[in-house]
N, C-alpha and C. Protein backbone atom coordinates (compact mmCIF):
# COMPACT_ATOMS: atom_id res chain seq x y z
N UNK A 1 -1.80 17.26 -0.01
CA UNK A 1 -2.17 17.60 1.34
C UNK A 1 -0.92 18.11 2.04
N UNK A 2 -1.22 19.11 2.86
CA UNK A 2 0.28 19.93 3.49
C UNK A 2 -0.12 20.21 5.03
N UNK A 3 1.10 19.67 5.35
CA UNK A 3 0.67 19.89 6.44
C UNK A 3 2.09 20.76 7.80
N UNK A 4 1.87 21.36 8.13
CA UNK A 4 2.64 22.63 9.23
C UNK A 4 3.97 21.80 9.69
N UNK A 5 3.80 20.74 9.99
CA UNK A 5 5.03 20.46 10.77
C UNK A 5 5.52 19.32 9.99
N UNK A 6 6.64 18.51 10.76
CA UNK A 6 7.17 17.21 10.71
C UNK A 6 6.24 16.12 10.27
N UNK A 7 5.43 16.05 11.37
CA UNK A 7 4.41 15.10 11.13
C UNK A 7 4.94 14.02 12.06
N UNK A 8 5.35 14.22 12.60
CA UNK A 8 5.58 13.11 14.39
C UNK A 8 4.98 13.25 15.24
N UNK A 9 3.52 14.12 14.98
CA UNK A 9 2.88 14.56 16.51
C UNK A 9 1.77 13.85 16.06
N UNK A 10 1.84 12.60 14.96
CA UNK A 10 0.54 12.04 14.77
C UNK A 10 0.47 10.57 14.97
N UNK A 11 -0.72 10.40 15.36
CA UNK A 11 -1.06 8.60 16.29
C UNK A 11 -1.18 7.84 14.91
N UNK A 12 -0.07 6.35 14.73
CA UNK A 12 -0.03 6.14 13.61
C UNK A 12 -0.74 4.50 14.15
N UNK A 13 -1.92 4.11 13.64
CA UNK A 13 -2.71 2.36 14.54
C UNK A 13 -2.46 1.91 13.41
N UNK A 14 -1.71 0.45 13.55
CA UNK A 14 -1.50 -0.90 12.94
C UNK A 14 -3.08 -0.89 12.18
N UNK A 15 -3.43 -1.12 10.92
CA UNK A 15 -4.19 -1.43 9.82
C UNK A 15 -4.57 -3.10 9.73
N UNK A 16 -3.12 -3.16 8.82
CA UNK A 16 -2.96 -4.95 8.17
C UNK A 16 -2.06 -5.02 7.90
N UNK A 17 -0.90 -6.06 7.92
CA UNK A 17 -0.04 -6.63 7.05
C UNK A 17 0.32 -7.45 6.23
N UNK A 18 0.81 -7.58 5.55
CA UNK A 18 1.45 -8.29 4.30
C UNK A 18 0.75 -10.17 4.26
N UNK A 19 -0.06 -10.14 3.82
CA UNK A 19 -0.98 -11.57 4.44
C UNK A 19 0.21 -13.17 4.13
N UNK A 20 1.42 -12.73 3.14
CA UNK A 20 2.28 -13.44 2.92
C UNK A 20 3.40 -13.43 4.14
N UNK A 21 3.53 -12.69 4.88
CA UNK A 21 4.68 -12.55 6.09
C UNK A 21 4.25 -13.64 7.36
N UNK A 22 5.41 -14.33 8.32
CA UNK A 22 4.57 -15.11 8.66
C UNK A 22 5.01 -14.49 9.98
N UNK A 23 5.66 -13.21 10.34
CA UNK A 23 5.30 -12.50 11.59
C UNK A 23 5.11 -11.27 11.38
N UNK A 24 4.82 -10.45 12.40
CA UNK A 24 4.72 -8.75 12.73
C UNK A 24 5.38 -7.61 12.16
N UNK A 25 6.91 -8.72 12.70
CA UNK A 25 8.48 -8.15 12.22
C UNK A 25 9.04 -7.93 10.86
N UNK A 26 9.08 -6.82 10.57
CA UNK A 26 10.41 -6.33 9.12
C UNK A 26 9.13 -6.89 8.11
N UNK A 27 7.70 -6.60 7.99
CA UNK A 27 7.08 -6.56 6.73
C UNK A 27 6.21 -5.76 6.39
N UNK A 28 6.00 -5.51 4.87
CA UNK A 28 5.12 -4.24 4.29
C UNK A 28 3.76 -4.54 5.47
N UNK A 29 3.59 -2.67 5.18
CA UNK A 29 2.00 -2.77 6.72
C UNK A 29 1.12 -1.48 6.49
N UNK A 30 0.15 -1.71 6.50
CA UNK A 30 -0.60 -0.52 6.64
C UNK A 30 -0.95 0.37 7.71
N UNK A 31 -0.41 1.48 8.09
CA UNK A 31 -1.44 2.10 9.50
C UNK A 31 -2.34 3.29 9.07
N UNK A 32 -3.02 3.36 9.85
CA UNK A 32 -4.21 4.59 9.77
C UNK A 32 -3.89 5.43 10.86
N UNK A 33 -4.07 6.85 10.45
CA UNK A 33 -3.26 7.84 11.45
C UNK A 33 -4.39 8.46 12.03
N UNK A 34 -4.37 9.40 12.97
CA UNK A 34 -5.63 10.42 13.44
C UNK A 34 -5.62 11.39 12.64
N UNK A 35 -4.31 11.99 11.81
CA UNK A 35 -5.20 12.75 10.72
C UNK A 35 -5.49 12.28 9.45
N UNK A 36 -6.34 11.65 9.35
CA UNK A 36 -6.89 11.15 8.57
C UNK A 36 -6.49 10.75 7.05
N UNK A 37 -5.10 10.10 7.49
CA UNK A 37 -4.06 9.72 6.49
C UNK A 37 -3.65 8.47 6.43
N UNK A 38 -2.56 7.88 5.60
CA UNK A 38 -2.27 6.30 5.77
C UNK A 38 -0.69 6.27 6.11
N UNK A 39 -0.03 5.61 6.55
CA UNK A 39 1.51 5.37 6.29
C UNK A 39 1.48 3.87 5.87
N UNK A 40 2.43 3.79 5.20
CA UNK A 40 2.44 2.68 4.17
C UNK A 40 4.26 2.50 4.99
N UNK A 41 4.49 0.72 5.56
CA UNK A 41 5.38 0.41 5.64
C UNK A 41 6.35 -0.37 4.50
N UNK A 42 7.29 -0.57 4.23
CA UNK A 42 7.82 -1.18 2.60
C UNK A 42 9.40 -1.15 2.56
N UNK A 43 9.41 -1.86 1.62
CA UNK A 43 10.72 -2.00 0.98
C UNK A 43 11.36 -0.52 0.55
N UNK A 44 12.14 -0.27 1.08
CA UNK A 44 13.23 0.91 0.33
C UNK A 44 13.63 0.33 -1.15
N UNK A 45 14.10 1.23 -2.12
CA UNK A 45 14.00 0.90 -3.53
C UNK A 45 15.12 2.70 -3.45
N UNK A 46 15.75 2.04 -4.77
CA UNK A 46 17.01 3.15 -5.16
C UNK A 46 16.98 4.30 -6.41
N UNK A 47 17.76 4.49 -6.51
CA UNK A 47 18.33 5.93 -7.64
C UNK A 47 17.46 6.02 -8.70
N UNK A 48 17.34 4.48 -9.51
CA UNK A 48 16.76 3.81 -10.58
C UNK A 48 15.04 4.09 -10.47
N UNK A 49 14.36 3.45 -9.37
CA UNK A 49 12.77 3.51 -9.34
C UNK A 49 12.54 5.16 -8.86
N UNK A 50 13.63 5.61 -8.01
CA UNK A 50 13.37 7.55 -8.25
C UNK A 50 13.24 7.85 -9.01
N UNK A 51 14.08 7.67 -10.34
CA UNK A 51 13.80 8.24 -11.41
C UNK A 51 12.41 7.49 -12.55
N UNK A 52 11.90 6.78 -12.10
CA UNK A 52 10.63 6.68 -12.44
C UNK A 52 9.44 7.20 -11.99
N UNK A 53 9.91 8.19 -10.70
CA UNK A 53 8.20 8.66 -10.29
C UNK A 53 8.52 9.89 -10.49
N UNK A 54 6.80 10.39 -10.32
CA UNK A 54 6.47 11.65 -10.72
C UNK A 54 6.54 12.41 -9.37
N UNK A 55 7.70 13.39 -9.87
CA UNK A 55 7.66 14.84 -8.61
C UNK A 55 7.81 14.35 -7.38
N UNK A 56 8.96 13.47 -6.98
CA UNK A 56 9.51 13.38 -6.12
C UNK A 56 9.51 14.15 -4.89
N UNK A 57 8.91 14.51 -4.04
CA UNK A 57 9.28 15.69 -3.26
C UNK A 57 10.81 15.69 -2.38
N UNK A 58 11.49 17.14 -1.69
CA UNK A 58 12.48 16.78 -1.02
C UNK A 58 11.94 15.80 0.82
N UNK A 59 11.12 16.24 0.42
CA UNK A 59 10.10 15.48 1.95
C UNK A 59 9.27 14.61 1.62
N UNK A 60 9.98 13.85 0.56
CA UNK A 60 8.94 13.03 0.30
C UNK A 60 9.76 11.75 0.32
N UNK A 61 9.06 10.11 0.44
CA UNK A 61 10.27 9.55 0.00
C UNK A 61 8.96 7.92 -0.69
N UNK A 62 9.90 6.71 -0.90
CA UNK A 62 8.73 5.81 -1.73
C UNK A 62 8.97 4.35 -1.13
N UNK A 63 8.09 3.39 -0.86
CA UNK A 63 8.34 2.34 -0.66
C UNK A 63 8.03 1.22 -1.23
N UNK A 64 8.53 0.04 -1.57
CA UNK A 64 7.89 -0.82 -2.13
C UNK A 64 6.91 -1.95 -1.89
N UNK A 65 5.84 -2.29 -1.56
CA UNK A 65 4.99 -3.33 -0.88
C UNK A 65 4.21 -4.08 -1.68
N UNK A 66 4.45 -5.36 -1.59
CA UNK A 66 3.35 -6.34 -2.51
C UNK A 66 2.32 -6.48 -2.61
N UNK A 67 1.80 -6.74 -3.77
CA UNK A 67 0.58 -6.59 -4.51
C UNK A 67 -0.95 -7.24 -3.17
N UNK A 68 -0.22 -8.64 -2.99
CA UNK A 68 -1.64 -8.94 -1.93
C UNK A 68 -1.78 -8.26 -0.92
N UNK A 69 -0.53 -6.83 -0.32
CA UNK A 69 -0.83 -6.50 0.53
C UNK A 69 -1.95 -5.15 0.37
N UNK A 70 -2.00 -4.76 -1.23
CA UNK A 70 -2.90 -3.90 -1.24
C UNK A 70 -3.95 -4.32 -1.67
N UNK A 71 -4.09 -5.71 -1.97
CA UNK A 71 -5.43 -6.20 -2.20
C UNK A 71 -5.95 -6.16 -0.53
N UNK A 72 -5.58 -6.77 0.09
CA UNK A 72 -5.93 -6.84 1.50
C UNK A 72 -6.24 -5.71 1.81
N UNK A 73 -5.55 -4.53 1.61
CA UNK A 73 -6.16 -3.06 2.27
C UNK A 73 -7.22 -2.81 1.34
N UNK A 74 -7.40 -3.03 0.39
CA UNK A 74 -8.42 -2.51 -0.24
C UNK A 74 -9.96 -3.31 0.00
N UNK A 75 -10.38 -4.66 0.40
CA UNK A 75 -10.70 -5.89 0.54
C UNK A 75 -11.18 -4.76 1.86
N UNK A 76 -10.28 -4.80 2.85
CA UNK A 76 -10.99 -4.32 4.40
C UNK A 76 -10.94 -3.09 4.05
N UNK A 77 -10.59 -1.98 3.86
CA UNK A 77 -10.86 -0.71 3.65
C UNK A 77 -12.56 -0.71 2.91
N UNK A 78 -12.57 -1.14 2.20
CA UNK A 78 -13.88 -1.15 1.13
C UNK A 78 -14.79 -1.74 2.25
N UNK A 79 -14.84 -3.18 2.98
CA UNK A 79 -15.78 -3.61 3.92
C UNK A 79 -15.80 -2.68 5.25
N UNK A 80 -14.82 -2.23 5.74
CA UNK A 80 -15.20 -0.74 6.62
C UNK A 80 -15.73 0.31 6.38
N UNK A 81 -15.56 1.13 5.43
CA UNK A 81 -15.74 1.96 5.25
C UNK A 81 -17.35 2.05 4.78
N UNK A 82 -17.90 1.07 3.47
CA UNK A 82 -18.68 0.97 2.92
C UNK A 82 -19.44 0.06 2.83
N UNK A 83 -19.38 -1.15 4.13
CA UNK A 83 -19.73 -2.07 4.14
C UNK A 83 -20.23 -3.36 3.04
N UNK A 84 -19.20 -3.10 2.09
CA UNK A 84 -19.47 -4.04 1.04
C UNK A 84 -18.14 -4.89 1.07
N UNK A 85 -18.33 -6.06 1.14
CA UNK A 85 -17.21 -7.39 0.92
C UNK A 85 -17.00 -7.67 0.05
N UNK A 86 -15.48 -7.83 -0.68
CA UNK A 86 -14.97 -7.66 -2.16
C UNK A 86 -14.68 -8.70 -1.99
N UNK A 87 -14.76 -9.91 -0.70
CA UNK A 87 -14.39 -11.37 -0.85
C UNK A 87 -14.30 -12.45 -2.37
N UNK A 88 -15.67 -12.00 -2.98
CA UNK A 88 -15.73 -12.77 -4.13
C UNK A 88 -15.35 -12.10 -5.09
N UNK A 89 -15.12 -10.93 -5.05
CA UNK A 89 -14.22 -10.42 -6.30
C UNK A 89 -12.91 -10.14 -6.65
N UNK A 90 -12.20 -10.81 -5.46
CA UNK A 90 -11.07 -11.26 -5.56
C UNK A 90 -10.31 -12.35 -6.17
N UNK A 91 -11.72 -12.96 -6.13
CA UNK A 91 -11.03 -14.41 -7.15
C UNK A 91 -11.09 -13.93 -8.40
N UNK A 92 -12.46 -13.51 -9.04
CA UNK A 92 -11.98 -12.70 -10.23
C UNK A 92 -10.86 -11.75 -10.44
N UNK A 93 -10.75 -10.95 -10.03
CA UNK A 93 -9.66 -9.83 -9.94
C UNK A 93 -7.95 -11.32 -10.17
N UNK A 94 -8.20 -12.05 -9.25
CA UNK A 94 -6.78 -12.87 -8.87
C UNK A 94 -6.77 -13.47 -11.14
N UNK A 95 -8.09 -13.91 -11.18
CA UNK A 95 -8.09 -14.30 -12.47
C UNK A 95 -7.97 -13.94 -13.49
N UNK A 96 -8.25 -12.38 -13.70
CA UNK A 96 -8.55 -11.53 -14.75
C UNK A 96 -6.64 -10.63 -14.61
N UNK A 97 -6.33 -10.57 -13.42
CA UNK A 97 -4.25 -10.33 -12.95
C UNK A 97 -3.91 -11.43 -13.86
N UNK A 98 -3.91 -12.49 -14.41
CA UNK A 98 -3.18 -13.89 -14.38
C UNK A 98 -3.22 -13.90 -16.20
N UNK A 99 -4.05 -13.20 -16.59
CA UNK A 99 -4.55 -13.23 -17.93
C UNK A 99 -3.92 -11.70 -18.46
N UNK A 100 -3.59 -10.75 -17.85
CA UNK A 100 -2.98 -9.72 -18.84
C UNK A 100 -1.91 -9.57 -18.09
N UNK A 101 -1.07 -8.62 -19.48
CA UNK A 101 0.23 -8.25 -19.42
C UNK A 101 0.86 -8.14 -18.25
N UNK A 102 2.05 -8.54 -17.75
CA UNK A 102 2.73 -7.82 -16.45
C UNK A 102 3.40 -6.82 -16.77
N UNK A 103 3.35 -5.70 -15.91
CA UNK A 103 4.39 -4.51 -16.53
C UNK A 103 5.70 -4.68 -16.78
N UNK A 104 5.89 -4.02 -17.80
CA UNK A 104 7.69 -4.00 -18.37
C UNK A 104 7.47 -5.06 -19.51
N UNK A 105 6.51 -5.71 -19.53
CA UNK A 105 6.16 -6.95 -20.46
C UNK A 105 5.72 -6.42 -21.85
N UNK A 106 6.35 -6.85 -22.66
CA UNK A 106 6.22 -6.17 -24.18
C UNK A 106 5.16 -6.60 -24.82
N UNK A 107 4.00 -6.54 -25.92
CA UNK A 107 2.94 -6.95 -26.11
C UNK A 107 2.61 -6.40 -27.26
């Protein structure tokens, strides 16, 4: 998606955050913009995890945010959007995570 300018002329509304943080302040966050985009708040990450992603842009950049925080966006994104509650399939999902490989994990 491309878009003409900077991208500072757009209304960025608080989503959710990090359900592990126990304030507002300095944690991964989701907002929803008016053009119909996401900004993802996160951990900065270095030289090393650059060179693991694909096509870097020069206007582009990456952040790092924990796993329950995208269960959580996905959990309310899915019940907004489509009115279906992934409440109970989270415990599966939490169960079926706990049982395979973690990445970088040899197997």
């Amino acid at each position: 998606m491309q878009y003409p300018d900077d991208g500072d002329d757009l209304l960025a509304t608080f989503f959710c955050k990090d359900p592990g943080s126990v304030d507002m302040d300095d944690c991964a966050a989701f907002y929803r913009t008016d053009r119909h985009t996401w900004i993802v708040q996160g951990k900065r990450r270095g030289a090393k995890v650059a060179a693991q992603l694909r096509a870097l842009g020069d206007d582009e950049t990456f952040v790092e945010i924990p796993e329950p925080l995208v269960e959580l966006f996905v959990r309310r994104y899915v019940k907004e959007r489509y009115g279906t509650d992934l409440g109970s399939a989270a415990g599966r999902a939490d169960r079926e995570r706990s049982e395979r490989p973690q990445a970088g994990a040899e197997g």
